[in-house]
PDB file of N, CA and C in Angstrom:
ATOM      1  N   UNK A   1     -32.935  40.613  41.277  1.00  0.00           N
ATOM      2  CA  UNK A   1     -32.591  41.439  42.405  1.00  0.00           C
ATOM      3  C   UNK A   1     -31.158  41.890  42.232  1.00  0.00           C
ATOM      4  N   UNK A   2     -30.610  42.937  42.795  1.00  0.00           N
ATOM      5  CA  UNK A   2     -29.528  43.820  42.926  1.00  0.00           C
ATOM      6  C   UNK A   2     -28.937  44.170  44.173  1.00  0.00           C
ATOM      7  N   UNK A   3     -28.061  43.885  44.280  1.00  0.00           N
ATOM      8  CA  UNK A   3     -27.642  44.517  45.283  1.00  0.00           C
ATOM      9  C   UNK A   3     -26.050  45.471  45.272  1.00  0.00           C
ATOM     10  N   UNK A   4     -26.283  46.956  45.371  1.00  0.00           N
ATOM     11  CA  UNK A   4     -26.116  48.054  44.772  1.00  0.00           C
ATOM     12  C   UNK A   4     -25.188  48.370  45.949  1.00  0.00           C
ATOM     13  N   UNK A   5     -23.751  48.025  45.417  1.00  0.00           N
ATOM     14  CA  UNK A   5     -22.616  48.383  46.575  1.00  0.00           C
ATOM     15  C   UNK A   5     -21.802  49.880  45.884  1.00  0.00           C
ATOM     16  N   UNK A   6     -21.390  50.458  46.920  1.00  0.00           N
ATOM     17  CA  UNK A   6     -20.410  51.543  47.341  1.00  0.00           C
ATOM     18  C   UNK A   6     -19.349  51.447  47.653  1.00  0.00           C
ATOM     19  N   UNK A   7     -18.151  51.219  46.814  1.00  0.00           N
ATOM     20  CA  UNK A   7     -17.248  50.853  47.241  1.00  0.00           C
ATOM     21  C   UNK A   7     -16.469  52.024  48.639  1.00  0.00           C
ATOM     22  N   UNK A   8     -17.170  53.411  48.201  1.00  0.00           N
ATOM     23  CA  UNK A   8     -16.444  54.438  48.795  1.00  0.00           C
ATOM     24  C   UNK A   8     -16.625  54.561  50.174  1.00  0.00           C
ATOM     25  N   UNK A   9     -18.405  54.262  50.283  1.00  0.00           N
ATOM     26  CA  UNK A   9     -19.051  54.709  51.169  1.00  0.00           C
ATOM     27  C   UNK A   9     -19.208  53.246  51.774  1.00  0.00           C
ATOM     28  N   UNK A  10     -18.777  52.017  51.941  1.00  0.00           N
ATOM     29  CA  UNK A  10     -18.805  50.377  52.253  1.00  0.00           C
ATOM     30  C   UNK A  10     -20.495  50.674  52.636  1.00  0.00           C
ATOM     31  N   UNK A  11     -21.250  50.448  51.395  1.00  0.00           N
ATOM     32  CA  UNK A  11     -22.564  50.087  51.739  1.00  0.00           C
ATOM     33  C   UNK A  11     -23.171  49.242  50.672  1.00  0.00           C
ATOM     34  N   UNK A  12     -24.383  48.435  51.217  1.00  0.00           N
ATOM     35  CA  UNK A  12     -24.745  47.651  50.040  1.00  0.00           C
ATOM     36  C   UNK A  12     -25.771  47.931  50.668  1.00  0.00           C
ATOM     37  N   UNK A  13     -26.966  47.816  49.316  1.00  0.00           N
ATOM     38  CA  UNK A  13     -28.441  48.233  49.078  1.00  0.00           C
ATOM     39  C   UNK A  13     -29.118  47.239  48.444  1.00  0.00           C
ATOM     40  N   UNK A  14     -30.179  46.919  48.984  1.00  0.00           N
ATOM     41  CA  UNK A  14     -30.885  45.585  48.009  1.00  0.00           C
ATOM     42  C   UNK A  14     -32.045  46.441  46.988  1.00  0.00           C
ATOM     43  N   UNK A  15     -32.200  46.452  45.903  1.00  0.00           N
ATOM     44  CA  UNK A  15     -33.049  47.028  44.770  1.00  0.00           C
ATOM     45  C   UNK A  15     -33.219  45.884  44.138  1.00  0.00           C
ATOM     46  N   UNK A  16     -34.703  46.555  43.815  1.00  0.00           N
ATOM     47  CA  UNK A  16     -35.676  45.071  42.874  1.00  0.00           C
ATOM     48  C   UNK A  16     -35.536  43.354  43.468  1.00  0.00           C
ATOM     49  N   UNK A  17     -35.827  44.188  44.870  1.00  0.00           N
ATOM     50  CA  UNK A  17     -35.945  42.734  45.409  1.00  0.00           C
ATOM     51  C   UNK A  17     -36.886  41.364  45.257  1.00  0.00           C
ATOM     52  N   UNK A  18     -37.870  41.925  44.267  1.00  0.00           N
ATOM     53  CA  UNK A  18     -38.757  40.485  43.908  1.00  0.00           C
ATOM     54  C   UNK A  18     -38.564  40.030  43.054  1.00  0.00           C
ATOM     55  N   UNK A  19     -37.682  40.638  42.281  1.00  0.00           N
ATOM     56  CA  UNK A  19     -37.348  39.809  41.190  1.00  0.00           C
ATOM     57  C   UNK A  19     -35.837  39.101  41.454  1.00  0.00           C
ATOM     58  N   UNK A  20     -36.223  37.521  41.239  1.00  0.00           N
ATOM     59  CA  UNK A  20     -35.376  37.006  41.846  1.00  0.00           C
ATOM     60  C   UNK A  20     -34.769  35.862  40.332  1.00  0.00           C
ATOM     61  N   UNK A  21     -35.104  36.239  39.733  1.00  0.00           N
ATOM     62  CA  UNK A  21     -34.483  35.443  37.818  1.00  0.00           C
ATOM     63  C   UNK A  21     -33.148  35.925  37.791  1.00  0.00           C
ATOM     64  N   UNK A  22     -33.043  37.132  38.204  1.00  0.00           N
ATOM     65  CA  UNK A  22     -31.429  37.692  37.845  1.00  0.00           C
ATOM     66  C   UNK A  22     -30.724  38.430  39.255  1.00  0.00           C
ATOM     67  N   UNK A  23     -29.724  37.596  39.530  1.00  0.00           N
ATOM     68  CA  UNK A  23     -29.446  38.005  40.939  1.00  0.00           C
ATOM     69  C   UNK A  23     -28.070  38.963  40.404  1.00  0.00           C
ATOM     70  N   UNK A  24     -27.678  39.778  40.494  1.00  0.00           N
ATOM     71  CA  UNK A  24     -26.482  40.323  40.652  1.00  0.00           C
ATOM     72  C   UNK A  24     -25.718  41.296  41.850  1.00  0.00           C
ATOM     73  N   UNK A  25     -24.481  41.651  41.575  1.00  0.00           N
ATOM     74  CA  UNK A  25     -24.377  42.547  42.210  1.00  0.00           C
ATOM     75  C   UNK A  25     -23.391  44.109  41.156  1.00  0.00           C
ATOM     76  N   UNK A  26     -23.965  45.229  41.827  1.00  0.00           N
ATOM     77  CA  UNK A  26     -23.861  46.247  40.833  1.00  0.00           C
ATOM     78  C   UNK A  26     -22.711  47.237  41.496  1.00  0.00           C
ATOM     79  N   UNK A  27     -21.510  47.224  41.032  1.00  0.00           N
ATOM     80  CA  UNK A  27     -20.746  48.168  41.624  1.00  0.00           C
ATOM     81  C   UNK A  27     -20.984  49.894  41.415  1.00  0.00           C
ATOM     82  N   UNK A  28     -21.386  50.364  42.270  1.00  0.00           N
ATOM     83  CA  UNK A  28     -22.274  52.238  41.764  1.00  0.00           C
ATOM     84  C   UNK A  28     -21.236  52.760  42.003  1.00  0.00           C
ATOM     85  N   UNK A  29     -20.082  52.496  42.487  1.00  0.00           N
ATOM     86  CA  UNK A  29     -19.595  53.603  43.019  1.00  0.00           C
ATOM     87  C   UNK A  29     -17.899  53.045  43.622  1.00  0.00           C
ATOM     88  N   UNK A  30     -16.771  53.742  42.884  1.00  0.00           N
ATOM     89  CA  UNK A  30     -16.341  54.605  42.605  1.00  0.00           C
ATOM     90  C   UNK A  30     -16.727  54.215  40.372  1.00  0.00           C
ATOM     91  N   UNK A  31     -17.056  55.790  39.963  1.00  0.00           N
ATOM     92  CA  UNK A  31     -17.167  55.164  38.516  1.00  0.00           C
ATOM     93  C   UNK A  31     -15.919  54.634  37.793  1.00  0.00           C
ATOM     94  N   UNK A  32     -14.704  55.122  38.643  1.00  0.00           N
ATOM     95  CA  UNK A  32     -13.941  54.214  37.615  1.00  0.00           C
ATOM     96  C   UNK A  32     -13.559  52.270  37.848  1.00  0.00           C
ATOM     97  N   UNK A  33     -14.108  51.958  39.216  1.00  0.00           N
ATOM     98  CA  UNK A  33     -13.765  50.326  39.193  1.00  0.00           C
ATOM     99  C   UNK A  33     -14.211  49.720  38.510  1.00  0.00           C
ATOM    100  N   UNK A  34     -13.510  48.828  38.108  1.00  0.00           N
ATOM    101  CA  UNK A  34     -13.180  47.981  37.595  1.00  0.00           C
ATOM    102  C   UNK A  34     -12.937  46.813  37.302  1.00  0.00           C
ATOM    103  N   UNK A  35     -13.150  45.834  37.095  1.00  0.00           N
ATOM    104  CA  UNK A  35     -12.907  44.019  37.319  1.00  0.00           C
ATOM    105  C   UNK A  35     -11.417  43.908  36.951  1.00  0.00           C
ATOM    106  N   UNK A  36     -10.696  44.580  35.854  1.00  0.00           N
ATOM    107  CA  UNK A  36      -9.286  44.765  35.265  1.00  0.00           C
ATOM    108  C   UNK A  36      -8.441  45.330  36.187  1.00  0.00           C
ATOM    109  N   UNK A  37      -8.991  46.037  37.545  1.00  0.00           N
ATOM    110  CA  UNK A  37      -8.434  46.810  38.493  1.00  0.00           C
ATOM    111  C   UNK A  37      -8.334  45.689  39.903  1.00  0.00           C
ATOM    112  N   UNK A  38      -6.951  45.516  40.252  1.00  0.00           N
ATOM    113  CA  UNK A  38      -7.178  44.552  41.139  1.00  0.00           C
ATOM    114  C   UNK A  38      -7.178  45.124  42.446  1.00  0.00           C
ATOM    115  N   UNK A  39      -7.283  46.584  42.748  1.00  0.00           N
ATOM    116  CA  UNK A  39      -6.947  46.981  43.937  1.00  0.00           C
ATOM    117  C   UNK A  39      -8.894  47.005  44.542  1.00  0.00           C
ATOM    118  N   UNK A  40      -9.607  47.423  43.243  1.00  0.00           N
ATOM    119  CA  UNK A  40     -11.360  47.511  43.023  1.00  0.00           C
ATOM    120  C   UNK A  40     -12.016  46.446  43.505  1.00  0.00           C
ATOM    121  N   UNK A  41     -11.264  44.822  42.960  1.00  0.00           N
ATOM    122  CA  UNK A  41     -12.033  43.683  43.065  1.00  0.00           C
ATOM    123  C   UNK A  41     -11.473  43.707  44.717  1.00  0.00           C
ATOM    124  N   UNK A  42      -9.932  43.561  44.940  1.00  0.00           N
ATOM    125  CA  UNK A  42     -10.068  43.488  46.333  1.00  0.00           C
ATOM    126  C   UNK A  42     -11.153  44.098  47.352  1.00  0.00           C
ATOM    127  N   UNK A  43     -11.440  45.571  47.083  1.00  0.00           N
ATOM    128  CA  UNK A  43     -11.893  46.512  47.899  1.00  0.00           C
ATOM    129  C   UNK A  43     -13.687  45.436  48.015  1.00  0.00           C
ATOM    130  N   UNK A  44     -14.457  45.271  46.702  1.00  0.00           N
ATOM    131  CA  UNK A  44     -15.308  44.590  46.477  1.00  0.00           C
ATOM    132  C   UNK A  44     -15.727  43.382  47.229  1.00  0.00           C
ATOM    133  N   UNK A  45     -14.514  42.981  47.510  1.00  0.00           N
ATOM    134  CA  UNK A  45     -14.667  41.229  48.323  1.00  0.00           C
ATOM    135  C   UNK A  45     -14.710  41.880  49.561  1.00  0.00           C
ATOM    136  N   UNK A  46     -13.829  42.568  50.357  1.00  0.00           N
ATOM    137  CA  UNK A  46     -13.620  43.341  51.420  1.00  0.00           C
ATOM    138  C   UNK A  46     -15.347  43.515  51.905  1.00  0.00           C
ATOM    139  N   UNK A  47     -15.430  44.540  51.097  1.00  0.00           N
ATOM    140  CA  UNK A  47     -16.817  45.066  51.339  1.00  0.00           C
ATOM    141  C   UNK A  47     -18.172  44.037  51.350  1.00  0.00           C
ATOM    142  N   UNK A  48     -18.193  43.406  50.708  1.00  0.00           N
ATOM    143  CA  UNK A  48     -18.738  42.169  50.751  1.00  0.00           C
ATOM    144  C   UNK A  48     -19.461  41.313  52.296  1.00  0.00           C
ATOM    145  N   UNK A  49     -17.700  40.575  52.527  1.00  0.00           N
ATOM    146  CA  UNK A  49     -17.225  40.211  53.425  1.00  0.00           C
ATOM    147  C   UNK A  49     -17.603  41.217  54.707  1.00  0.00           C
ATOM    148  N   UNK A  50     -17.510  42.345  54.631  1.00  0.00           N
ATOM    149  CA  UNK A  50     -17.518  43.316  55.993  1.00  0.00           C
ATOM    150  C   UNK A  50     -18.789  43.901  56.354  1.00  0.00           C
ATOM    151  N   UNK A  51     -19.815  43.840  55.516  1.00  0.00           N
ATOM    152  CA  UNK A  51     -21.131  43.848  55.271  1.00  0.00           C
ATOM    153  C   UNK A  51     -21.676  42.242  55.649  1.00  0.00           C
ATOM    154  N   UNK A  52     -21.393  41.528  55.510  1.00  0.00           N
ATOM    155  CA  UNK A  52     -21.457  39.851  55.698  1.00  0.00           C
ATOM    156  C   UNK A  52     -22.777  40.031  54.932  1.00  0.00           C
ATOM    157  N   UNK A  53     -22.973  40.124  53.728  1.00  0.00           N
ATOM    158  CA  UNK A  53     -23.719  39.808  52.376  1.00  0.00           C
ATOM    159  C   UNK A  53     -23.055  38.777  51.501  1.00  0.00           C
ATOM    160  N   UNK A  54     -21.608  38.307  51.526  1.00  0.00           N
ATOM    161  CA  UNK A  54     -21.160  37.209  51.056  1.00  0.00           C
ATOM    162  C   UNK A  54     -19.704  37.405  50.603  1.00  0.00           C
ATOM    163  N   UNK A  55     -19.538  36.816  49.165  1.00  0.00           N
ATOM    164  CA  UNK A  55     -18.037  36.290  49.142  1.00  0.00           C
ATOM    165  C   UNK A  55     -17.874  37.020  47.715  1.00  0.00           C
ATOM    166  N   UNK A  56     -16.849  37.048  47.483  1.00  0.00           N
ATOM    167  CA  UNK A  56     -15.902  37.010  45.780  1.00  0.00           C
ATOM    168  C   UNK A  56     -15.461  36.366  45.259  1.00  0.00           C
ATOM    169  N   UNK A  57     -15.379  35.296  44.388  1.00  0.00           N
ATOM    170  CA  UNK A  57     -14.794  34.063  43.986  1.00  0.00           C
ATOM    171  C   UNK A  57     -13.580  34.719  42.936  1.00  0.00           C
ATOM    172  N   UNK A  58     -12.915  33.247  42.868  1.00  0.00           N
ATOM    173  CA  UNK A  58     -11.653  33.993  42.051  1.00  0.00           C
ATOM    174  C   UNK A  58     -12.299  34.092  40.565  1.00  0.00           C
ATOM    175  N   UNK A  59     -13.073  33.532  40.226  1.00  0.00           N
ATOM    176  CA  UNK A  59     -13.571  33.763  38.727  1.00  0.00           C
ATOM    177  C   UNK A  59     -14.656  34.897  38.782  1.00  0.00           C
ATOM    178  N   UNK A  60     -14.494  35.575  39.889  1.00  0.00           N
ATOM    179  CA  UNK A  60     -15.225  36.912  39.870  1.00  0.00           C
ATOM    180  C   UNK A  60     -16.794  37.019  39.971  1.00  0.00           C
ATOM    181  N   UNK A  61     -17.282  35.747  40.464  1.00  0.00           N
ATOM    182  CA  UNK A  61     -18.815  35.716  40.594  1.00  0.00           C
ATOM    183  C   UNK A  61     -18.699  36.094  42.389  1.00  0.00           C
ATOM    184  N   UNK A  62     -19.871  36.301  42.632  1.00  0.00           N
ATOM    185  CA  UNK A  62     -19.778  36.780  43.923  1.00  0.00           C
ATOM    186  C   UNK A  62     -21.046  35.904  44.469  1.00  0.00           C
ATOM    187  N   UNK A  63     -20.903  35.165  45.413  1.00  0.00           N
ATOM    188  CA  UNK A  63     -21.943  34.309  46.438  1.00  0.00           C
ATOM    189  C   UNK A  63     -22.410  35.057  47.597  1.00  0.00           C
ATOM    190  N   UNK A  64     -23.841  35.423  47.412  1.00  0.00           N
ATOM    191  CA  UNK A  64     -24.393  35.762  48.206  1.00  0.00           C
ATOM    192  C   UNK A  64     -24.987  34.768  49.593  1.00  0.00           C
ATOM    193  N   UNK A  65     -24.815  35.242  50.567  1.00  0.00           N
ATOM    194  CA  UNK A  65     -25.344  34.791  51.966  1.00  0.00           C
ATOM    195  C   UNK A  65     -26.792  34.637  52.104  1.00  0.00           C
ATOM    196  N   UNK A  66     -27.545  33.734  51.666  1.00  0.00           N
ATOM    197  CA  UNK A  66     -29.133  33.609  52.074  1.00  0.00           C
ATOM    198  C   UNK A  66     -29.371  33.993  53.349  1.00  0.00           C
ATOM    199  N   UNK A  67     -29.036  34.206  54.160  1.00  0.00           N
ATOM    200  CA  UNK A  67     -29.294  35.272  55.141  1.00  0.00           C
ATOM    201  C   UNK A  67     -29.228  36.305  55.041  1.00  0.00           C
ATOM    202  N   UNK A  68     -28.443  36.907  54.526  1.00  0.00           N
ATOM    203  CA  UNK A  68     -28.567  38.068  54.580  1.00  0.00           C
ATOM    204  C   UNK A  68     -29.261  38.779  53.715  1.00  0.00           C
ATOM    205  N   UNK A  69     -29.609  38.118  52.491  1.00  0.00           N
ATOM    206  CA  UNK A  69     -30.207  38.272  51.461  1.00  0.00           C
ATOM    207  C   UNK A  69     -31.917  38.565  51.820  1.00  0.00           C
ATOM    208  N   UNK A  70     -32.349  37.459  53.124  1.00  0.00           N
ATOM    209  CA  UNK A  70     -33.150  37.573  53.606  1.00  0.00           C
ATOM    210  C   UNK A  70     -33.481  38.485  54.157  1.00  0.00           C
ATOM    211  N   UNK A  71     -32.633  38.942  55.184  1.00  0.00           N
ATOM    212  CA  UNK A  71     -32.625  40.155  56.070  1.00  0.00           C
ATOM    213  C   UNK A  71     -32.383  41.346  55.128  1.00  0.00           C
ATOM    214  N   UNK A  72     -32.226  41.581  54.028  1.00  0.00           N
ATOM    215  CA  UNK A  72     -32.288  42.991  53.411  1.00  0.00           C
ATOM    216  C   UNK A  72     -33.487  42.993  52.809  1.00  0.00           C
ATOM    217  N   UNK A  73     -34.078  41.649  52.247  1.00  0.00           N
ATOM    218  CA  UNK A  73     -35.274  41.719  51.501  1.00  0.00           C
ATOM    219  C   UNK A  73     -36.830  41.606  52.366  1.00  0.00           C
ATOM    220  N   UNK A  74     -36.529  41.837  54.003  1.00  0.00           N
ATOM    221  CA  UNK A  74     -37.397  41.635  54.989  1.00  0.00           C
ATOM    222  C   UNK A  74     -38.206  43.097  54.658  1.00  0.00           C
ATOM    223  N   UNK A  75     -39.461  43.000  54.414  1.00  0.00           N
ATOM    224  CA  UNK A  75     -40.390  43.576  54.054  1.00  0.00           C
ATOM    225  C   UNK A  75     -40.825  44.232  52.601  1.00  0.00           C
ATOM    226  N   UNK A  76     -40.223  44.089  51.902  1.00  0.00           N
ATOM    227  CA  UNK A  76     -40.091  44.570  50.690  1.00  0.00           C
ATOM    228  C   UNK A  76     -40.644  43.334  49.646  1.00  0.00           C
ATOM    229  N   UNK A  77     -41.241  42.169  50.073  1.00  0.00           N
ATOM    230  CA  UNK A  77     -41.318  40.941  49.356  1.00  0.00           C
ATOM    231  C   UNK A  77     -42.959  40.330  49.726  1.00  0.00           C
ATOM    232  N   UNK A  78     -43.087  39.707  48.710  1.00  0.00           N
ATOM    233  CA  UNK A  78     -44.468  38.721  49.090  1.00  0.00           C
ATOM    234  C   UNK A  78     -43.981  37.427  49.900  1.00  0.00           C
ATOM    235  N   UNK A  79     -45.520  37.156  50.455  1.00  0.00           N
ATOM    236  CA  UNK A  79     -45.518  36.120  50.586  1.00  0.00           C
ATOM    237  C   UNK A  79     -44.757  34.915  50.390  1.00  0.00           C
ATOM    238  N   UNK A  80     -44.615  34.424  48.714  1.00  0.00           N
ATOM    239  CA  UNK A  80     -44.238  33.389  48.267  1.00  0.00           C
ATOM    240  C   UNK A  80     -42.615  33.592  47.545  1.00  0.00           C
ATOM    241  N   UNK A  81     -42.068  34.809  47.985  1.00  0.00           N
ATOM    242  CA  UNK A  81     -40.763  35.438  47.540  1.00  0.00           C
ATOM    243  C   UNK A  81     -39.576  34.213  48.136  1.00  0.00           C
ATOM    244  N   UNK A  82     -39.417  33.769  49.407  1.00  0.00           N
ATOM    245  CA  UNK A  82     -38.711  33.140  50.085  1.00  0.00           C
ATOM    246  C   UNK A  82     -38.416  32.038  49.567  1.00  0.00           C
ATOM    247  N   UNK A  83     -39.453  31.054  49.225  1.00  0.00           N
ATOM    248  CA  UNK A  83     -39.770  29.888  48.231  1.00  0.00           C
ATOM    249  C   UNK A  83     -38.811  29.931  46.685  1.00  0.00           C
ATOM    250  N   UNK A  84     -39.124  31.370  46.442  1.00  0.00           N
ATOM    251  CA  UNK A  84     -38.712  31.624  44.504  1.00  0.00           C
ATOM    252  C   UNK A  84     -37.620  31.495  44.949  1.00  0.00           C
ATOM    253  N   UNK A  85     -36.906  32.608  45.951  1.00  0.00           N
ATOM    254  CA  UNK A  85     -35.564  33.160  46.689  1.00  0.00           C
ATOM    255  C   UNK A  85     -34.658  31.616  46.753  1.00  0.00           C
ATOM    256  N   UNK A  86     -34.915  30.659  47.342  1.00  0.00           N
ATOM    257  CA  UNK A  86     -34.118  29.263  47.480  1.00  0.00           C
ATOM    258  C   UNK A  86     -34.225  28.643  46.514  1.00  0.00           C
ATOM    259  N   UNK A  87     -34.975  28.582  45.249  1.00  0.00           N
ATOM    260  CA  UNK A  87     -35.114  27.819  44.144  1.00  0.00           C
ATOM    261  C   UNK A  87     -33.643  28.313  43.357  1.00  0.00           C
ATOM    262  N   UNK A  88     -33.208  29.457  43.682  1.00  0.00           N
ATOM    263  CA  UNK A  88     -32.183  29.941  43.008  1.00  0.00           C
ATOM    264  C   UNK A  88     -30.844  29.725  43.451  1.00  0.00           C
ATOM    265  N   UNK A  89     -30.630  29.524  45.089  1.00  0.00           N
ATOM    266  CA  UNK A  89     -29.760  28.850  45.856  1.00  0.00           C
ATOM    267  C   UNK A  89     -29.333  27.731  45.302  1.00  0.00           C
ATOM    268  N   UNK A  90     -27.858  27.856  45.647  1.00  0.00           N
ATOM    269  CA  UNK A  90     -27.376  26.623  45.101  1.00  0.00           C
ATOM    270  C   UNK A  90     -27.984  25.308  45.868  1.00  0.00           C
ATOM    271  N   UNK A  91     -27.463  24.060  45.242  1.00  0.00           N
ATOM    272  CA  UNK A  91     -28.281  22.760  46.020  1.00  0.00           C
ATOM    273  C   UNK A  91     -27.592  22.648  47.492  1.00  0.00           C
ATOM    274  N   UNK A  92     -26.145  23.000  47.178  1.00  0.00           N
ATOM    275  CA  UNK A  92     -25.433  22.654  48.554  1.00  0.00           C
ATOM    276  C   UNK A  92     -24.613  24.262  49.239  1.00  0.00           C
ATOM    277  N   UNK A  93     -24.871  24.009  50.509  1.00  0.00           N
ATOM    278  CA  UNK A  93     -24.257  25.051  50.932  1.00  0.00           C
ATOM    279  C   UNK A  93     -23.325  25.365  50.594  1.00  0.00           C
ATOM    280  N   UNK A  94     -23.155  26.788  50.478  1.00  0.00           N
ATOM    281  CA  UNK A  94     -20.899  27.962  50.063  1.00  0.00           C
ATOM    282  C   UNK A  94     -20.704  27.777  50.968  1.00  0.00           C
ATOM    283  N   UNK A  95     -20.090  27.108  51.433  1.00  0.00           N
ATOM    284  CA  UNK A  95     -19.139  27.256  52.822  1.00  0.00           C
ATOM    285  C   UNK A  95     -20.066  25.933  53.675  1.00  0.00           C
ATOM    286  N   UNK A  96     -20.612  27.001  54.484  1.00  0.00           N
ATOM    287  CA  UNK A  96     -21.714  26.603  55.712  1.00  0.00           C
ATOM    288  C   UNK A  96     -22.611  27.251  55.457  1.00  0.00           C
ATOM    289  N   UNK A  97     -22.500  28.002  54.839  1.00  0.00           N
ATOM    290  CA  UNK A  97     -24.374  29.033  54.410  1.00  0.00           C
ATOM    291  C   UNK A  97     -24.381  29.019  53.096  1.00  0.00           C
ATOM    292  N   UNK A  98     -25.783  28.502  52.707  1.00  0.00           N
ATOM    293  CA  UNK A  98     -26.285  28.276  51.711  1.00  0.00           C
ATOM    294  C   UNK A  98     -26.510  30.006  50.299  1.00  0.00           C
ATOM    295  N   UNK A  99     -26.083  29.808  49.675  1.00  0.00           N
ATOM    296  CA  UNK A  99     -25.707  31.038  48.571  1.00  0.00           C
ATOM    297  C   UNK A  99     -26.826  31.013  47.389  1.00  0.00           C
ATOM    298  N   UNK A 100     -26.667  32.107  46.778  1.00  0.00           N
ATOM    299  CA  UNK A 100     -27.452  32.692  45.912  1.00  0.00           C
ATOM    300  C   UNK A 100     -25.700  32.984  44.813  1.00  0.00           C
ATOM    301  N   UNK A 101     -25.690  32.578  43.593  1.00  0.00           N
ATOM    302  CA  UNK A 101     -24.792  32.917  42.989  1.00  0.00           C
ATOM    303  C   UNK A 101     -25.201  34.243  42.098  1.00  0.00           C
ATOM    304  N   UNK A 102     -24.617  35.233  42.113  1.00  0.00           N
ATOM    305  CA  UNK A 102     -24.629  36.343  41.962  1.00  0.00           C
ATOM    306  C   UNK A 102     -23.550  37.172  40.237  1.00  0.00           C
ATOM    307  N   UNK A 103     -23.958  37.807  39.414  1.00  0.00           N
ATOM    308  CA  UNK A 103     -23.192  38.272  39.121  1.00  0.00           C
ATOM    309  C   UNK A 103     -22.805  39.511  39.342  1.00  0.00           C
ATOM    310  N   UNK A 104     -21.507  39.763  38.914  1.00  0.00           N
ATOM    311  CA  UNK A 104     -20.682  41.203  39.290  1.00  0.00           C
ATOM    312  C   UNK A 104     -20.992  42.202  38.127  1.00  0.00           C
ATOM    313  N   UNK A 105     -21.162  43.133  38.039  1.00  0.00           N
ATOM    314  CA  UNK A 105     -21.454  44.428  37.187  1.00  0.00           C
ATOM    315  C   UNK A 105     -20.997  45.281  37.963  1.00  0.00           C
ATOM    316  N   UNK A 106     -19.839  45.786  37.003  1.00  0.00           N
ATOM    317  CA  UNK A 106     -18.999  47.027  37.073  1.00  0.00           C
ATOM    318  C   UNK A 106     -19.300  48.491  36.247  1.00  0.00           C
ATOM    319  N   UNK A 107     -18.850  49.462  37.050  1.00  0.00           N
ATOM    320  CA  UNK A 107     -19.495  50.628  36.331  1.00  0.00           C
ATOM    321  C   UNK A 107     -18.644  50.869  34.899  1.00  0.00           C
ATOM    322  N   UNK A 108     -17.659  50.624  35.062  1.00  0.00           N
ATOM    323  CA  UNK A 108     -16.485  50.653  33.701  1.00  0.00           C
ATOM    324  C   UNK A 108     -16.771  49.646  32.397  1.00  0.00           C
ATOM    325  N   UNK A 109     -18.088  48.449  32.983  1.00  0.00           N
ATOM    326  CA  UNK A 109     -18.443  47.691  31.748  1.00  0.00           C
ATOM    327  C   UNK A 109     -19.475  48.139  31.176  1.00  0.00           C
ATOM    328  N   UNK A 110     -20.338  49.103  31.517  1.00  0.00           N
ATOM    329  CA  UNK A 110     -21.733  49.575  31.071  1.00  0.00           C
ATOM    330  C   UNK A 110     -21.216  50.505  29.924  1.00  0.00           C
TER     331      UNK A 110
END
């Protein structure tokens, strides 16, 4: 699964939500950010955070919110999706809410 943020437009999109083997998150937009750009990663966590889809870690992985993860993938999923969905969750809650560890993909690394 993907979830397909805007840095310009502060939106995030969940794509290929049943597939849940490779969780990331995909920066679309602006094409030049960057992970090397620290004003990009800020904007990234921001957006994140302001969307309440999750966090930015300092080693640049990004923890997704099983809630919210839920709530974007509400109808778009089987049955037995929810089940796969927490097998991938970490054992112990990020914070207080339990996470999906996520990677970051930038448009400047493709």
């Amino acid at each position: 699964m993907r979830f397909v943020v805007d840095l310009e437009k502060v939106t995030v999109v969940l794509a290929e939500a049943g597939d849940v083997r490779e969780v990331s998150v995909v920066v679309a937009a602006p094409a030049h950010a960057s992970a090397a750009s620290e004003t990009t990663v800020h904007r990234l966590a921001d957006v994140l955070a302001a969307t309440n889809v999750g966090t930015l870690e300092q080693d640049g992985t990004a923890h997704l919110r099983a809630d919210a993860v839920l709530f974007h993938a509400a109808g778009q999923v089987d049955d037995d999706w929810e089940r796969r969905f927490r097998e991938v969750c970490e054992d112990r809650p990020h914070g207080s809410v339990l996470a999906a560890p996520a990677t970051v993909i930038w448009p400047s690394a493709s």
